[in-house]
Protein backbone atom coordinates (compact mmCIF):
# COMPACT_ATOMS: atom_id res chain seq x y z
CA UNK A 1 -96.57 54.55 29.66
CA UNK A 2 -97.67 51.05 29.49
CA UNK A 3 -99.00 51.53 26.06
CA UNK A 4 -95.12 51.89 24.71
CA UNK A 5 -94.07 48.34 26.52
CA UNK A 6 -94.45 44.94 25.10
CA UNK A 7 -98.03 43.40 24.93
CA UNK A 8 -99.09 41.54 27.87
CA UNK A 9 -99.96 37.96 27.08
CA UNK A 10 -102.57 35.40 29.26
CA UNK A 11 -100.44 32.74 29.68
CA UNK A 12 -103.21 30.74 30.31
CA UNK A 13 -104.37 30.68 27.16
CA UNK A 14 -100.66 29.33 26.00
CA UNK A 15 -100.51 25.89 24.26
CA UNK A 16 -98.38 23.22 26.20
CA UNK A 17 -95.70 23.70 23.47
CA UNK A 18 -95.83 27.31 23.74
CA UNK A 19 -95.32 27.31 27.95
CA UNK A 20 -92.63 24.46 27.63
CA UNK A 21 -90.66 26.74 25.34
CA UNK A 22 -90.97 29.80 27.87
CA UNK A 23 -90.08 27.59 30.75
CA UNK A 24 -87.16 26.06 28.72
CA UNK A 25 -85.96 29.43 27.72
CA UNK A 26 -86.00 31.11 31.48
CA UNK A 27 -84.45 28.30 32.83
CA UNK A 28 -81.53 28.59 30.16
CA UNK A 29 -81.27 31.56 31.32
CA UNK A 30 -80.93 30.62 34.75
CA UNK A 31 -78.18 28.12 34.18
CA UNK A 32 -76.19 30.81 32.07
CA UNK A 33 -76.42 33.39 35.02
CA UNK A 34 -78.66 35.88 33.09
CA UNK A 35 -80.32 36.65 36.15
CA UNK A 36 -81.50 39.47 38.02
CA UNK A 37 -82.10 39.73 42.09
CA UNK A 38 -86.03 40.00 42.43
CA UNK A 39 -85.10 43.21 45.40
CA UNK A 40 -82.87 44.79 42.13
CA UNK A 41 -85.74 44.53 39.76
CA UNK A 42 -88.29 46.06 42.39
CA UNK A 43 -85.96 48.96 43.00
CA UNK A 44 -85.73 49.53 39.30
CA UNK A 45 -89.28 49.45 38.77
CA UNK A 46 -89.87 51.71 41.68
CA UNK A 47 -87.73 54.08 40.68
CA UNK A 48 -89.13 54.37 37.12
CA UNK A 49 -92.23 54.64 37.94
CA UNK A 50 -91.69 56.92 40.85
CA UNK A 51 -93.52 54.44 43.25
């Protein structure tokens, strides 16, 4: 199943630029409310996996 997600990057091999655009971009997010509980995401996960 993970083979049909989204590639999982190192982010430790990220330029600066490259990480202060990711940070910059989740915490737009934040201030816009597109945010998720971390207990809502879990359940989700758990139940798509069957975990």
């Amino acid at each position: 199943m993970l083979n049909n997600m989204c590639k999982i990057e190192n982010a430790a091999k990220w330029s600066k630029e490259r990480l202060d655009a990711e940070l910059e971009k989740g915490y737009n997010d934040m201030l816009q409310g597109r945010t998720r509980p971390a207990a809502m995401v879990l359940s989700d996960v758990k139940k798509k996996y069957n975990v």
